[in-house]
Protein backbone atom coordinates (compact mmCIF):
# COMPACT_ATOMS: atom_id res chain seq x y z
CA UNK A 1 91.65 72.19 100.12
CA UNK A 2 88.54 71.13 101.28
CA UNK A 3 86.80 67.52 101.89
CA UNK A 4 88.36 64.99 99.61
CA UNK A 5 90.34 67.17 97.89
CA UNK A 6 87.96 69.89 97.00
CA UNK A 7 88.75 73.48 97.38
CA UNK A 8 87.42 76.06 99.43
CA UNK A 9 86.65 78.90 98.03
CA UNK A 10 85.81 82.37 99.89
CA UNK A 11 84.37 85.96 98.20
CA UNK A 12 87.85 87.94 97.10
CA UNK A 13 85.96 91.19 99.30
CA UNK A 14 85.17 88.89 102.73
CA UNK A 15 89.26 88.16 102.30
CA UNK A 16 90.14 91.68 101.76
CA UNK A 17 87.89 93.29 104.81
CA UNK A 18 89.28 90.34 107.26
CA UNK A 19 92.55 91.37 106.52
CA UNK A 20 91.70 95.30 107.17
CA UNK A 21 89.82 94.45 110.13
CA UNK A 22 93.30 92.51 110.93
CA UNK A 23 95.37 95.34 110.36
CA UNK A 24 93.25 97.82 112.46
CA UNK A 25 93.54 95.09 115.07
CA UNK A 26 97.03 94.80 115.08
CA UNK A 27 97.60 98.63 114.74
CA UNK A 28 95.26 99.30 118.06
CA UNK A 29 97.23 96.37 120.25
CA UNK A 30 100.55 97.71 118.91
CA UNK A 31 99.47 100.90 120.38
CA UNK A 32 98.14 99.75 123.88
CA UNK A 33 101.72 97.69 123.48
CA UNK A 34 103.87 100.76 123.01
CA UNK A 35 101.86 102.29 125.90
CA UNK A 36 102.84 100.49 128.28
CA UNK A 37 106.68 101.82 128.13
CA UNK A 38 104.84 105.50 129.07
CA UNK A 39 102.57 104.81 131.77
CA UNK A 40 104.02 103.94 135.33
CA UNK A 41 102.80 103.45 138.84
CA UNK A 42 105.02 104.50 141.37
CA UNK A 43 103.69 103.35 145.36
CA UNK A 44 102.72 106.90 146.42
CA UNK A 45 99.56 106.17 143.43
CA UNK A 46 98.00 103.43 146.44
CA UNK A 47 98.38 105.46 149.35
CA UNK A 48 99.56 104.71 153.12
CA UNK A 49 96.78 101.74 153.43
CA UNK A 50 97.46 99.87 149.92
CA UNK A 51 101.14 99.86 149.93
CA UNK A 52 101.02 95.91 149.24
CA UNK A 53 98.92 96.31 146.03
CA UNK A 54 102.12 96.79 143.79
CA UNK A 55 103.54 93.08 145.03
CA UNK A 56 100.21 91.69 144.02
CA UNK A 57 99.84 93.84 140.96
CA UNK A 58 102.90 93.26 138.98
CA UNK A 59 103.02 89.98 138.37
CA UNK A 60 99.42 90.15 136.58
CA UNK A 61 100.76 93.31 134.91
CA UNK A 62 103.81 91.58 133.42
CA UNK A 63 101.73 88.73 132.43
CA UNK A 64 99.58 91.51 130.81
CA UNK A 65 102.57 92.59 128.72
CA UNK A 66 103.43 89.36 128.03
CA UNK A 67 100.34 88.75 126.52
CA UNK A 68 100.14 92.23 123.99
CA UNK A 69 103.30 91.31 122.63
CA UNK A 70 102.20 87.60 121.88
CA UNK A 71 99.60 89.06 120.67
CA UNK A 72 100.69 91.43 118.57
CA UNK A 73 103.43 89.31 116.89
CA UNK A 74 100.25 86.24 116.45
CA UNK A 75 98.27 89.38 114.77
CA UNK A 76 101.08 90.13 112.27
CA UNK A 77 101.96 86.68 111.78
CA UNK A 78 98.70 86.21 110.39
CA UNK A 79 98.11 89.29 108.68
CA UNK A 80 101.58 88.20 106.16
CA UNK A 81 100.23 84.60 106.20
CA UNK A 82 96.82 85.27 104.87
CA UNK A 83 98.58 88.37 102.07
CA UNK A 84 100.83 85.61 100.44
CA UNK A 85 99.68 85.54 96.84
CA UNK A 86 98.44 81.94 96.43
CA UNK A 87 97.67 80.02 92.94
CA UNK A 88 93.97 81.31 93.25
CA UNK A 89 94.53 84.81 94.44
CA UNK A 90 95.67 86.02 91.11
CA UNK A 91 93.16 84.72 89.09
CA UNK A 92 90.76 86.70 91.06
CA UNK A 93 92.48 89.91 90.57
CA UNK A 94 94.10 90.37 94.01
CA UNK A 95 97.69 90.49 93.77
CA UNK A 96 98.31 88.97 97.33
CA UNK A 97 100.79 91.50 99.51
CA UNK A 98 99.27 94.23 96.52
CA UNK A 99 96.54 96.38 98.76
């Protein structure tokens, strides 16, 4: 609903390519996200003189994770929120969760 009650109305095709470009999103942080299980630093990767870099590394690395996975779950969350059929989906032709 718009101002006072009027509705807000967006082209059916802007709504479908959003949620694509959504999906492709999602799909290419789920990927960095799964990534991160494979890839590992042990301390010989700094060398002799950077042998403190992992203490000051990890904590903005687990933040890092942190953040794909929030981000990832915010990404699908609104990918299923914006494919519920609504009242005015339908009458547009576009079934909702139909792609």
């Amino acid at each position: 609903m718009g101002a006072e009650g009027e509705l807000v109305q967006f082209p059916i095709a802007l709504v479908q390519q959003h949620a694509g470009t959504v999906d492709r999103v999602s799909d290419a942080v789920q990927l960095a996200r799964s990534a991160v299980h494979e890839v590992t630093m042990d301390t010989q990767a700094y060398g002799q003189l950077c042998q403190f870099l992992p203490a000051l590394l990890s904590p903005v690395f687990a933040l890092a994770v942190d953040a794909l996975y929030t981000t990832v779950d915010s990404l699908q969350s609104l990918r299923y929120q914006g494919l519920q059929p609504g009242p005015f989906f339908k009458q547009y032709g576009w079934g909702g969760n139909e792609r």
